[in-house]
PDB file of N, CA and C in Angstrom:
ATOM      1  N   UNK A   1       7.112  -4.500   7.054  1.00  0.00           N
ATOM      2  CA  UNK A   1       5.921  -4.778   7.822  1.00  0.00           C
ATOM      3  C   UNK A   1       5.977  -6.174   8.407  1.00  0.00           C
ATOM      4  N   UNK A   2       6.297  -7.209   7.582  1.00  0.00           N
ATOM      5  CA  UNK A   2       6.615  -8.677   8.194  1.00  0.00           C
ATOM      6  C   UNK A   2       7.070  -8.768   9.745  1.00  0.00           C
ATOM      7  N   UNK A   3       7.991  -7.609   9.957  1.00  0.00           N
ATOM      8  CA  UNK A   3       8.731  -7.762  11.377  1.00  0.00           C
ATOM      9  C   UNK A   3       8.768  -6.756  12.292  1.00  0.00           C
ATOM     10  N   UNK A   4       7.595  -5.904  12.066  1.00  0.00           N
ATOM     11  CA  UNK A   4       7.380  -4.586  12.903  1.00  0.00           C
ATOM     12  C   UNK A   4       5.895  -4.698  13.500  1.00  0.00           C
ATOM     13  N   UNK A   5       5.768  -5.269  14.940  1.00  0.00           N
ATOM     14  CA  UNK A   5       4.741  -5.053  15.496  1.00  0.00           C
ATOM     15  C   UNK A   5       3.535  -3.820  15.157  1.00  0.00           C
ATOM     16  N   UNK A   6       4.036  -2.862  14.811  1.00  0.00           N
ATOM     17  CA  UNK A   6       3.152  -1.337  14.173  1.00  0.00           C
ATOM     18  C   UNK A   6       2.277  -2.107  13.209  1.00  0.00           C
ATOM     19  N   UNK A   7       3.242  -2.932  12.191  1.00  0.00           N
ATOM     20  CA  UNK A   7       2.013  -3.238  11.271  1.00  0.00           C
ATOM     21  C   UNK A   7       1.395  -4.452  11.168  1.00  0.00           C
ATOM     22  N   UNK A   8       1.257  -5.444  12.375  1.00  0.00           N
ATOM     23  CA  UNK A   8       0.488  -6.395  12.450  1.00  0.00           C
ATOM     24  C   UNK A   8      -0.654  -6.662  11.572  1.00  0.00           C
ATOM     25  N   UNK A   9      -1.884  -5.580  12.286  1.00  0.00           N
ATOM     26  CA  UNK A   9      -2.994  -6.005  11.302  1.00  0.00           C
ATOM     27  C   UNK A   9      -2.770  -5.963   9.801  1.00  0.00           C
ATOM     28  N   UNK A  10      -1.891  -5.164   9.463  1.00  0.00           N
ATOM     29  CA  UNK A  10      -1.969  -5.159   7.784  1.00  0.00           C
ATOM     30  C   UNK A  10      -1.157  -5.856   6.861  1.00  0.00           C
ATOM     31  N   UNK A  11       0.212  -6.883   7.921  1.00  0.00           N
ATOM     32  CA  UNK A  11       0.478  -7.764   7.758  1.00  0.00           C
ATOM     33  C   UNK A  11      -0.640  -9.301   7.674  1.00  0.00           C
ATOM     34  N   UNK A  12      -1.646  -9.249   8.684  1.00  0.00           N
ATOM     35  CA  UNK A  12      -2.047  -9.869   8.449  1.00  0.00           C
ATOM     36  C   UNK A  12      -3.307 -10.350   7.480  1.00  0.00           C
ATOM     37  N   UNK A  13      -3.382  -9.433   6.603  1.00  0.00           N
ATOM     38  CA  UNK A  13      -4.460  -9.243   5.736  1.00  0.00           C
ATOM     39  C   UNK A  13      -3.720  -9.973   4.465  1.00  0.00           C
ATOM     40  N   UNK A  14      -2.098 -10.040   4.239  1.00  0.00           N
ATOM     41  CA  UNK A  14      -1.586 -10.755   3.518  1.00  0.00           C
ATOM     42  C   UNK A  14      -1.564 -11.853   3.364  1.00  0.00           C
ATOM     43  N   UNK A  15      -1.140 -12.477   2.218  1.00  0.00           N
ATOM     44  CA  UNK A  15      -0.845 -14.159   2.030  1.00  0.00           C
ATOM     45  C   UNK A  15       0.721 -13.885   2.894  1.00  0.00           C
ATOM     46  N   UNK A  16       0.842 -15.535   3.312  1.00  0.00           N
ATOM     47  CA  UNK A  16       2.055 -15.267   3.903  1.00  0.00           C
ATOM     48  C   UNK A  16       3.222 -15.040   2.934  1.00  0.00           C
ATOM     49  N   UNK A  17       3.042 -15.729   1.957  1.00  0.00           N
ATOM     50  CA  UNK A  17       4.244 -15.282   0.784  1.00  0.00           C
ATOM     51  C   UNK A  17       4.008 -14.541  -0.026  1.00  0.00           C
ATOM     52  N   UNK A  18       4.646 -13.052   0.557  1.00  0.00           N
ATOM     53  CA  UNK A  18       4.619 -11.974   0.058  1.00  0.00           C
ATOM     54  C   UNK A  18       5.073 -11.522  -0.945  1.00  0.00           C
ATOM     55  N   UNK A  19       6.198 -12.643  -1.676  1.00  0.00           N
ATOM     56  CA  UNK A  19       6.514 -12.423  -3.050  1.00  0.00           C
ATOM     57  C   UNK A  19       5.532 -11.982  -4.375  1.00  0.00           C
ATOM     58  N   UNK A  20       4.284 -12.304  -4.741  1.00  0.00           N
ATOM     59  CA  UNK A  20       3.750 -11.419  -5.880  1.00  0.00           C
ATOM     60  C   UNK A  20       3.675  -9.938  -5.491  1.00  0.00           C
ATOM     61  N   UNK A  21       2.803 -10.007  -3.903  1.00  0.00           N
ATOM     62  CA  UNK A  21       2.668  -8.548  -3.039  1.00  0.00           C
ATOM     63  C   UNK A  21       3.828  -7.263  -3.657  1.00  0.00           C
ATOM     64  N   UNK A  22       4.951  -8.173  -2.978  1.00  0.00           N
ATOM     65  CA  UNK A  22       5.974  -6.970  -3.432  1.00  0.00           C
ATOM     66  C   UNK A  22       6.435  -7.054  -5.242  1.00  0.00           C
ATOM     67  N   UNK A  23       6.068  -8.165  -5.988  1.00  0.00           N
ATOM     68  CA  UNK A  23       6.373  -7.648  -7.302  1.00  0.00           C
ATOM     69  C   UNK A  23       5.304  -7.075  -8.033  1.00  0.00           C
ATOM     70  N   UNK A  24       4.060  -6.811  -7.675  1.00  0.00           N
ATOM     71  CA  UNK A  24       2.848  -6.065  -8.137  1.00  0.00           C
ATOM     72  C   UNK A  24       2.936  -5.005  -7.951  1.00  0.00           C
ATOM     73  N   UNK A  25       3.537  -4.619  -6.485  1.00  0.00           N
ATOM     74  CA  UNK A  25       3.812  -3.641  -5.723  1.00  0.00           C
ATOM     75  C   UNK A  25       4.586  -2.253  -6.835  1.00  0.00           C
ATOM     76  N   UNK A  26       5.766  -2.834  -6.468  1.00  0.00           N
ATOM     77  CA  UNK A  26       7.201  -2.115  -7.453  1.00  0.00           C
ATOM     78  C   UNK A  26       6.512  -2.242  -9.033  1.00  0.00           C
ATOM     79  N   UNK A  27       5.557  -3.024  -9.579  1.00  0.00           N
ATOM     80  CA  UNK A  27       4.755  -2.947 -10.892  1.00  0.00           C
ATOM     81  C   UNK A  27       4.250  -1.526 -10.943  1.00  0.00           C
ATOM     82  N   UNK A  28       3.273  -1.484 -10.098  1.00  0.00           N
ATOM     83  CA  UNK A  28       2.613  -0.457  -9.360  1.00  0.00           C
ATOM     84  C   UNK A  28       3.003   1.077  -9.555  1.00  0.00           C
ATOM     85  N   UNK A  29       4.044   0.972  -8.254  1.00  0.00           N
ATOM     86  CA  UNK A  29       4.957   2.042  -8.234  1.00  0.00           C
ATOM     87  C   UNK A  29       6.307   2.548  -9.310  1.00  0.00           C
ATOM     88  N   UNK A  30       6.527   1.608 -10.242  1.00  0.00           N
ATOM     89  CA  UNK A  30       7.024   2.059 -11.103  1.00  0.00           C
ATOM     90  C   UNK A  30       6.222   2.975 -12.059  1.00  0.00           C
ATOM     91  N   UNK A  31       5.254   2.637 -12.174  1.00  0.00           N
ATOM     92  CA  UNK A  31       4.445   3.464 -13.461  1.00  0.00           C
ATOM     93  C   UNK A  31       3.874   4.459 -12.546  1.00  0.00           C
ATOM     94  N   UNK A  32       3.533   4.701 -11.143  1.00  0.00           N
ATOM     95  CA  UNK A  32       3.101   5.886 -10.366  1.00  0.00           C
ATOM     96  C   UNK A  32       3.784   6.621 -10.393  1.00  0.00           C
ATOM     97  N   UNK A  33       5.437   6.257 -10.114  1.00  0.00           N
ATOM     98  CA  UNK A  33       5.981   7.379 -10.423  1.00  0.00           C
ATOM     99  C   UNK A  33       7.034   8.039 -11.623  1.00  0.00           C
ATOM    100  N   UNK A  34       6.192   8.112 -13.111  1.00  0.00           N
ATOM    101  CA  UNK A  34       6.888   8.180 -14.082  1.00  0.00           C
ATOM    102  C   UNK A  34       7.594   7.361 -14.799  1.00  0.00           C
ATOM    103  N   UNK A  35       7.352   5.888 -14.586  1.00  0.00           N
ATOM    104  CA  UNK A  35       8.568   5.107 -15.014  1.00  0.00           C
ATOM    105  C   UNK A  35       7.768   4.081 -16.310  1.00  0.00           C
ATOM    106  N   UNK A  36       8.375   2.980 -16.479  1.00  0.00           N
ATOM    107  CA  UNK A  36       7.609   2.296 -17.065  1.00  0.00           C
ATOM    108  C   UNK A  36       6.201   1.845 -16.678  1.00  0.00           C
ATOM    109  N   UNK A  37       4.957   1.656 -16.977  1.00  0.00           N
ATOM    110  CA  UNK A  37       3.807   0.988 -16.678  1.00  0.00           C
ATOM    111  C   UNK A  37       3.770  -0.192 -16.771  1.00  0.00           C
ATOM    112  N   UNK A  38       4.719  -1.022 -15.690  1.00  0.00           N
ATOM    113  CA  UNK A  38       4.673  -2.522 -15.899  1.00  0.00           C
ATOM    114  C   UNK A  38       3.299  -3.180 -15.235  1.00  0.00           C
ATOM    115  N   UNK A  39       3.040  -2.792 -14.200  1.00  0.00           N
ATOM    116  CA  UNK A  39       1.582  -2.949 -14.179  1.00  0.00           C
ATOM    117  C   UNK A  39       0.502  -2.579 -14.925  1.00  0.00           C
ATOM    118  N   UNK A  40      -0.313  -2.295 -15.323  1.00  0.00           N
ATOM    119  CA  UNK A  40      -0.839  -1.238 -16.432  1.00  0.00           C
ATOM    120  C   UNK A  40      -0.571  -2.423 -18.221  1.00  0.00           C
ATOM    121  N   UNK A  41       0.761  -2.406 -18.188  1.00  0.00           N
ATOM    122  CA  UNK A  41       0.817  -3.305 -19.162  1.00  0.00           C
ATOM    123  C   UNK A  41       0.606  -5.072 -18.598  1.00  0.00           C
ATOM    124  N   UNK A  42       0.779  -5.301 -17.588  1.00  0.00           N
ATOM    125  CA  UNK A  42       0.569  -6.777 -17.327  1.00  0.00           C
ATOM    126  C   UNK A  42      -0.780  -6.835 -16.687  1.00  0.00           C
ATOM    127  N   UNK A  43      -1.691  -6.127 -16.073  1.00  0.00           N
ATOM    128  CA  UNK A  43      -2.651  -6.498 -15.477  1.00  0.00           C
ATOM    129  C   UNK A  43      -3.735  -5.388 -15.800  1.00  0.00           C
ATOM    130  N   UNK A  44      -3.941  -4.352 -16.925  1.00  0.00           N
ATOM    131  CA  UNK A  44      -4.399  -3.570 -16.978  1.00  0.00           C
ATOM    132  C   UNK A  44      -4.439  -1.937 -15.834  1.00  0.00           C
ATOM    133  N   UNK A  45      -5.463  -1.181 -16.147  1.00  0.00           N
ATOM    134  CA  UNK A  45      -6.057  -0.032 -15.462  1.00  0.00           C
ATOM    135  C   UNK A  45      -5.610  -0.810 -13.898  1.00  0.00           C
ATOM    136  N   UNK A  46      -5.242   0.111 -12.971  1.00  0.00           N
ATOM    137  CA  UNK A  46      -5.026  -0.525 -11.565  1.00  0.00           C
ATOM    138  C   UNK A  46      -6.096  -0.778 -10.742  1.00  0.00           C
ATOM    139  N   UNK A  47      -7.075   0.099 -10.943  1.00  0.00           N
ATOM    140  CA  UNK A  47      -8.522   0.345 -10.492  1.00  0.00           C
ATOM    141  C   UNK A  47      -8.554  -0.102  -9.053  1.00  0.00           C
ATOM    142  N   UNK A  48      -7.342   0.715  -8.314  1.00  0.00           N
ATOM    143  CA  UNK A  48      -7.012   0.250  -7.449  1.00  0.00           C
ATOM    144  C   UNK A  48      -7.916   0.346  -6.038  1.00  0.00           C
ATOM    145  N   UNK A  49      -9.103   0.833  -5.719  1.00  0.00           N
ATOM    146  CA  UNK A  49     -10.403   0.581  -4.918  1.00  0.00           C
ATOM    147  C   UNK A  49     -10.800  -0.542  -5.206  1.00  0.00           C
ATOM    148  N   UNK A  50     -11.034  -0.577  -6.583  1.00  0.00           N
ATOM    149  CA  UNK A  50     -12.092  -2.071  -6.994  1.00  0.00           C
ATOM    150  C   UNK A  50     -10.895  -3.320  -6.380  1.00  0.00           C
ATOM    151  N   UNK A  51      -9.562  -2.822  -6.605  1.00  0.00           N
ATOM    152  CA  UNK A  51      -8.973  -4.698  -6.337  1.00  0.00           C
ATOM    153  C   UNK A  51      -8.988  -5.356  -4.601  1.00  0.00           C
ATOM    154  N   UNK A  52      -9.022  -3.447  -3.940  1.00  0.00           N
ATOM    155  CA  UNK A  52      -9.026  -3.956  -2.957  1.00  0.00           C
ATOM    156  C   UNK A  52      -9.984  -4.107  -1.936  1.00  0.00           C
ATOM    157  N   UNK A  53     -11.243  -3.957  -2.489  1.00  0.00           N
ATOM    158  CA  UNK A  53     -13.312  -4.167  -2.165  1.00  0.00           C
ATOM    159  C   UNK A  53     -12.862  -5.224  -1.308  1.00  0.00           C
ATOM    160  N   UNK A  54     -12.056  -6.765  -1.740  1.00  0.00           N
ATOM    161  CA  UNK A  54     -12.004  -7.765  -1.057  1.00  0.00           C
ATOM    162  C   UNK A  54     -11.538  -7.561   0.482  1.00  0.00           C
ATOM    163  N   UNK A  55     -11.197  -6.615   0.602  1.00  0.00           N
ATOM    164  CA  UNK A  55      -9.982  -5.890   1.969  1.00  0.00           C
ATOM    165  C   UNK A  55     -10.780  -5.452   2.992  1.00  0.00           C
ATOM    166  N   UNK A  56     -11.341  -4.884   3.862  1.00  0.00           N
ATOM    167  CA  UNK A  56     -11.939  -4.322   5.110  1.00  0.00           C
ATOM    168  C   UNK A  56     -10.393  -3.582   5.045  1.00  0.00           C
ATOM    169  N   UNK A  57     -10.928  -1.508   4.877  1.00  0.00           N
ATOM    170  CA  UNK A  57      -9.640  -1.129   4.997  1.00  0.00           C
ATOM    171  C   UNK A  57     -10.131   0.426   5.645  1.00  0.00           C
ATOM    172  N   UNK A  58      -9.758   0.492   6.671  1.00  0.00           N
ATOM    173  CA  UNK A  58     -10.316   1.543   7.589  1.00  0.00           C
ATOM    174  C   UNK A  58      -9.363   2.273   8.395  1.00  0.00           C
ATOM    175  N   UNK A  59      -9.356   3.027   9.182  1.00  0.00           N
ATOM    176  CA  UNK A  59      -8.085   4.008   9.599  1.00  0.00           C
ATOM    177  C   UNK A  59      -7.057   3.448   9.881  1.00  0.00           C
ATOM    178  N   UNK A  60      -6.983   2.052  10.717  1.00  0.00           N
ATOM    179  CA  UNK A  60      -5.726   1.390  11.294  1.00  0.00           C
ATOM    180  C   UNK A  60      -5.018   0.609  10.132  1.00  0.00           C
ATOM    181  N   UNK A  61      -5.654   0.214   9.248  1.00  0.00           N
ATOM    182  CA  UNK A  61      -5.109  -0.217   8.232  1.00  0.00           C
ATOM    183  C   UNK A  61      -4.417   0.610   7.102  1.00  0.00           C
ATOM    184  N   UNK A  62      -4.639   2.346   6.775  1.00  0.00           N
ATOM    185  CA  UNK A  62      -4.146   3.070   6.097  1.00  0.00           C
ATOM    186  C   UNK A  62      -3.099   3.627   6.735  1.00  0.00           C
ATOM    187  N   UNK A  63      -3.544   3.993   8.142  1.00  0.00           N
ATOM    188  CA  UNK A  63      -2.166   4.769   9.352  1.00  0.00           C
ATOM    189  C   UNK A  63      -1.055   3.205   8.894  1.00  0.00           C
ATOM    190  N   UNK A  64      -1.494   1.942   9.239  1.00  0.00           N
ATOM    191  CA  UNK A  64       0.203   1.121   9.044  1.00  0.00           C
ATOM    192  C   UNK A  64       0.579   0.836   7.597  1.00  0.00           C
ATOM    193  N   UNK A  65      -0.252   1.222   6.552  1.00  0.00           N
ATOM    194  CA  UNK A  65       0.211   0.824   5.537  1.00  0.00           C
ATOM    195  C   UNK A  65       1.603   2.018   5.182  1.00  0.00           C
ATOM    196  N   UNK A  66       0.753   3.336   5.734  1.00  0.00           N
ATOM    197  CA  UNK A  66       1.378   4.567   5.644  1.00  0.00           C
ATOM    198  C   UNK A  66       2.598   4.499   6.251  1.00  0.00           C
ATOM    199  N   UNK A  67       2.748   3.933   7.360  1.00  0.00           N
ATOM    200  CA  UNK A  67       3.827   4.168   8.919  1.00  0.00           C
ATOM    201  C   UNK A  67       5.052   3.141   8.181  1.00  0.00           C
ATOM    202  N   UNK A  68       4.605   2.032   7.191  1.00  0.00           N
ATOM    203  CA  UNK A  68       5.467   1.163   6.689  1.00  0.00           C
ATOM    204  C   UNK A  68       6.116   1.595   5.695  1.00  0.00           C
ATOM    205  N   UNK A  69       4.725   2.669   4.573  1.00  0.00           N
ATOM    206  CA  UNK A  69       5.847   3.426   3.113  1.00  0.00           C
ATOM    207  C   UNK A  69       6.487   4.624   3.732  1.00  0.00           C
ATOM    208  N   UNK A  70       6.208   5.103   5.054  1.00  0.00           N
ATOM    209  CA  UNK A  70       7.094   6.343   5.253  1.00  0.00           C
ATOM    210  C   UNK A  70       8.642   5.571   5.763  1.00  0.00           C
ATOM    211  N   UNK A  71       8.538   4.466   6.246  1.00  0.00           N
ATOM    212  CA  UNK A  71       9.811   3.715   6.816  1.00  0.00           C
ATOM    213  C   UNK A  71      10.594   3.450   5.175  1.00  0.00           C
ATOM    214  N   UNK A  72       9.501   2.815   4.328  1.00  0.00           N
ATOM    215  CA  UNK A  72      10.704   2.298   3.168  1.00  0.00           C
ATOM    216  C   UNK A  72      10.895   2.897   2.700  1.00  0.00           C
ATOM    217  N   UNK A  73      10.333   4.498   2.551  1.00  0.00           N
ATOM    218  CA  UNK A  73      11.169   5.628   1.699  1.00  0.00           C
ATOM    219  C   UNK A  73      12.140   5.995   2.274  1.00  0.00           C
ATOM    220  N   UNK A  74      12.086   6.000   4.114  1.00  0.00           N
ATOM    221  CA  UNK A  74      13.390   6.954   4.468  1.00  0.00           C
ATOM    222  C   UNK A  74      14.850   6.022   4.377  1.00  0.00           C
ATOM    223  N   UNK A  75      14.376   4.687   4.487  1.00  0.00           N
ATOM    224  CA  UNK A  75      14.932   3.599   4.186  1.00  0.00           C
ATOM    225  C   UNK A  75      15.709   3.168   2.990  1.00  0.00           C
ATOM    226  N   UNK A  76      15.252   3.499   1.659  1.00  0.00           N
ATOM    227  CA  UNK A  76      15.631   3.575  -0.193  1.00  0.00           C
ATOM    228  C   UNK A  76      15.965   4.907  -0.580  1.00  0.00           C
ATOM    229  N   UNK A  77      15.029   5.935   0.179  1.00  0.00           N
ATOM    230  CA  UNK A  77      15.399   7.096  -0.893  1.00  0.00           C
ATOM    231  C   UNK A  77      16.421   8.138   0.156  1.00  0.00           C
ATOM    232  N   UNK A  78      17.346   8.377  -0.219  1.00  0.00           N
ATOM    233  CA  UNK A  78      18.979   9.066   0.574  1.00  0.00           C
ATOM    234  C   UNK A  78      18.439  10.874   0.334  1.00  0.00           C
ATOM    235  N   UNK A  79      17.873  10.878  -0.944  1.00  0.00           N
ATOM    236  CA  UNK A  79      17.403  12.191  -0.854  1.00  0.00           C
ATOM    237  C   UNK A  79      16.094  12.624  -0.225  1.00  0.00           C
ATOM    238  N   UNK A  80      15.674  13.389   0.692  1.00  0.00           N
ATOM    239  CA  UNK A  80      14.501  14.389   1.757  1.00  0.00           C
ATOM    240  C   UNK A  80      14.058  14.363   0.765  1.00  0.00           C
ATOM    241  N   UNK A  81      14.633  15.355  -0.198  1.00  0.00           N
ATOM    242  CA  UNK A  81      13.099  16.441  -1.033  1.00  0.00           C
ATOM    243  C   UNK A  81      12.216  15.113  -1.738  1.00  0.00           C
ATOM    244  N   UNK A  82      12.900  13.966  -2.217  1.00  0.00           N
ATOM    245  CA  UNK A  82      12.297  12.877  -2.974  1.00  0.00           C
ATOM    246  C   UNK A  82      11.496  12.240  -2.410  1.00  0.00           C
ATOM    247  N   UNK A  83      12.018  12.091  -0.469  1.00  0.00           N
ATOM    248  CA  UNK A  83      11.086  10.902   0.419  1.00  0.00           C
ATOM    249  C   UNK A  83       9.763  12.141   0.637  1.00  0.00           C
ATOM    250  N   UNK A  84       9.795  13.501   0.484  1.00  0.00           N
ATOM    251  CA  UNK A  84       8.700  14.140   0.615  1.00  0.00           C
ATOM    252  C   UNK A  84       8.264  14.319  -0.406  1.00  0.00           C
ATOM    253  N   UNK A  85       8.065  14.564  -1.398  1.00  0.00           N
ATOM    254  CA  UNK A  85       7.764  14.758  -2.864  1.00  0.00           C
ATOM    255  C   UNK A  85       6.939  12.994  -3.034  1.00  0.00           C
ATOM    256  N   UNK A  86       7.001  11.967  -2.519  1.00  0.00           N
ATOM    257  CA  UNK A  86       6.159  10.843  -2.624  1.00  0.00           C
ATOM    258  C   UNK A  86       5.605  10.703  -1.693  1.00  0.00           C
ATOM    259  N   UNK A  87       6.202  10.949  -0.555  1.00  0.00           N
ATOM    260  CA  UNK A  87       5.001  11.441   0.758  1.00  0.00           C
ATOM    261  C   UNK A  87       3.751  11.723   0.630  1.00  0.00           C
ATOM    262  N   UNK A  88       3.746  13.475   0.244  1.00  0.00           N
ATOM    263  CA  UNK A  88       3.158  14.104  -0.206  1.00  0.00           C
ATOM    264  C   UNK A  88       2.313  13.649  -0.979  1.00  0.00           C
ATOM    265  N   UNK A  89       1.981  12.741  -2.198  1.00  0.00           N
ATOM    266  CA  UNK A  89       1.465  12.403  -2.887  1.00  0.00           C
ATOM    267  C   UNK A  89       0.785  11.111  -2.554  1.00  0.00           C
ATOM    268  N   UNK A  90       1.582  10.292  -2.118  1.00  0.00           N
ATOM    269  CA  UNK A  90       0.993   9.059  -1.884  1.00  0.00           C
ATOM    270  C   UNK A  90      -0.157   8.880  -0.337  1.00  0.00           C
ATOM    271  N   UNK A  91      -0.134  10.037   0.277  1.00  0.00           N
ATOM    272  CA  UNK A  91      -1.044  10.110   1.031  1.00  0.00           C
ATOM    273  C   UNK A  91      -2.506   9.803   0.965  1.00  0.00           C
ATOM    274  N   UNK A  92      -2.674  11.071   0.337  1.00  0.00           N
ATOM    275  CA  UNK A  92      -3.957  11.201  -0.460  1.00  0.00           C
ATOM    276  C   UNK A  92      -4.630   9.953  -0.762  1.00  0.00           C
ATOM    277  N   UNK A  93      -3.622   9.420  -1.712  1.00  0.00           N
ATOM    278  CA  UNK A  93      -3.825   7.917  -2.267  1.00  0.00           C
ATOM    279  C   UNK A  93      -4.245   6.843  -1.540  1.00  0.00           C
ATOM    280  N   UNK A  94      -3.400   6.740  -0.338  1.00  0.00           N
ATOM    281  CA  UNK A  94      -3.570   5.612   0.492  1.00  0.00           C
ATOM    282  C   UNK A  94      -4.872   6.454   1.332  1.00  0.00           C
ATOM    283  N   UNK A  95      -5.532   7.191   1.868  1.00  0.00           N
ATOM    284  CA  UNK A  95      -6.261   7.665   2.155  1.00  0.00           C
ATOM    285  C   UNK A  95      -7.911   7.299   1.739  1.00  0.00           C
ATOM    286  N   UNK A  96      -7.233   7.317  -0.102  1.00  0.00           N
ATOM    287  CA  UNK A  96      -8.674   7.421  -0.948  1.00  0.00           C
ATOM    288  C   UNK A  96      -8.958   5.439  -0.296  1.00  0.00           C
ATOM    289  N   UNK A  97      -8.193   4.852  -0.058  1.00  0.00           N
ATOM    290  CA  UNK A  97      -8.447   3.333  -0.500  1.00  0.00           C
ATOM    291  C   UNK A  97      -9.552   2.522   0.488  1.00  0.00           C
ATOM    292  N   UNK A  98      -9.720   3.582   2.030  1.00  0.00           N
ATOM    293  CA  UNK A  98     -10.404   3.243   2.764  1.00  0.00           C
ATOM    294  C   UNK A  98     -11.714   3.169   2.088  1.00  0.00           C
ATOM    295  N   UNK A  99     -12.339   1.956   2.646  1.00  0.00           N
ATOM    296  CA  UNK A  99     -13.866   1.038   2.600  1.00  0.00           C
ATOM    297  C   UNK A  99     -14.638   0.840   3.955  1.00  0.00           C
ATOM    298  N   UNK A 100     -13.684   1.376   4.881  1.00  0.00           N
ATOM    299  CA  UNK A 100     -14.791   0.984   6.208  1.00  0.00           C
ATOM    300  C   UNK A 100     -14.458   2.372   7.214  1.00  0.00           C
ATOM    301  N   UNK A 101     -15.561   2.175   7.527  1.00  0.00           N
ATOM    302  CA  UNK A 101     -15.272   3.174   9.050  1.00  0.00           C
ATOM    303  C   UNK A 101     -14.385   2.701  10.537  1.00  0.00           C
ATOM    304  N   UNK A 102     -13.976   3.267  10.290  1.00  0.00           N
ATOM    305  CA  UNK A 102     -13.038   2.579  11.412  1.00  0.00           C
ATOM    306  C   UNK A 102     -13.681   1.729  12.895  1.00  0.00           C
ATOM    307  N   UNK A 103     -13.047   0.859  13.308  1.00  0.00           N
ATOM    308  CA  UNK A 103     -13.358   0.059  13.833  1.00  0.00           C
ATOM    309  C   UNK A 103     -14.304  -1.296  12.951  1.00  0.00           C
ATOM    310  N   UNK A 104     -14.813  -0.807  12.171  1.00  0.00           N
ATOM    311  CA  UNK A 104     -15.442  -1.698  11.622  1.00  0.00           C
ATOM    312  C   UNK A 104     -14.603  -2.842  10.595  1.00  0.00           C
ATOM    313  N   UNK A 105     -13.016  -2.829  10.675  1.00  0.00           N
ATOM    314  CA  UNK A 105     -11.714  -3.812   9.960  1.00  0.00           C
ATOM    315  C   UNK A 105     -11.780  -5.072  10.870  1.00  0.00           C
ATOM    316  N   UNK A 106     -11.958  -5.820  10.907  1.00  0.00           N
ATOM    317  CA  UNK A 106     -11.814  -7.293  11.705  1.00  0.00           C
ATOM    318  C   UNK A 106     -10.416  -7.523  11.327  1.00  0.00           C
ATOM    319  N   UNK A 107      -9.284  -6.486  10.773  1.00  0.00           N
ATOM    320  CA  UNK A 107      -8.595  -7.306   9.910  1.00  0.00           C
ATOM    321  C   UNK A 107      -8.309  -8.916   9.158  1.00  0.00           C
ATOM    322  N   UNK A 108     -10.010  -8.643   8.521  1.00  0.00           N
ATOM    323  CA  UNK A 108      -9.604 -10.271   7.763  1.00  0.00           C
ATOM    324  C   UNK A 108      -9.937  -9.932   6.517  1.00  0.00           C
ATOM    325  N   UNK A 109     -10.280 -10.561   5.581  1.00  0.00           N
ATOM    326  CA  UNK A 109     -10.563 -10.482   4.140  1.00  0.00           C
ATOM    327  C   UNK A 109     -11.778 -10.871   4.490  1.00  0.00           C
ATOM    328  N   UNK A 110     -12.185  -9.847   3.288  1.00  0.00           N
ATOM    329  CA  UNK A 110     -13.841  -9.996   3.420  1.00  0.00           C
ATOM    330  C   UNK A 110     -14.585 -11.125   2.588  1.00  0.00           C
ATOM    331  N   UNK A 111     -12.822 -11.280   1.499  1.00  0.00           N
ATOM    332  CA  UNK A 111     -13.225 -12.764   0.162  1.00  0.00           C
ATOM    333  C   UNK A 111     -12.665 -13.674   0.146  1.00  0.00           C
TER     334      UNK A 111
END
């Protein structure tokens, strides 16, 4: 996302040093999908609506968050059935996280 015009606004909702981002991240997604719960064990329940209340997060912000994990799966994962099998799932997910009606994202932080 750092270097793909597509995901501007949701780049810019970040700190610029994206280093915790992506190690919370892979925290995250390790225990989502079957693995260890390194998140979960370091930061509790993910309660992942409540962390991101601070966010204004509305259609343009879920379409690039989406447009960025469909790039880094086809990108990491060599096997189809796997980049669809998290597809599939993580949709929903990124879906549930919206807080605003669209148009209504200034993309800024609301905290």
């Amino acid at each position: 996302m750092e270097n793909d015009p597509n995901a501007a606004e949701l780049l810019a909702i970040h700190q610029e040093d994206m280093s915790l981002t992506r190690q919370k991240f892979f925290e995250f997604m390790s225990g989502w999908l079957g693995g260890p719960q390194l998140f979960v064990e370091k930061y509790g329940h993910p309660r992942l609506r409540a962390r991101h209340l601070h966010v204004a997060i509305d259609d343009t912000m879920v379409t690039q968050w989406l447009y960025c994990m469909q790039r880094a799966l086809k990108q990491t994962l060599p096997e189809r059935q796997h980049q669809e099998l998290i597809w599939s799932n993580i949709q929903p997910l990124a879906w549930h996280m919206k807080n605003q009606d669209s148009g209504s994202s200034d993309s800024q932080s609301r905290g």
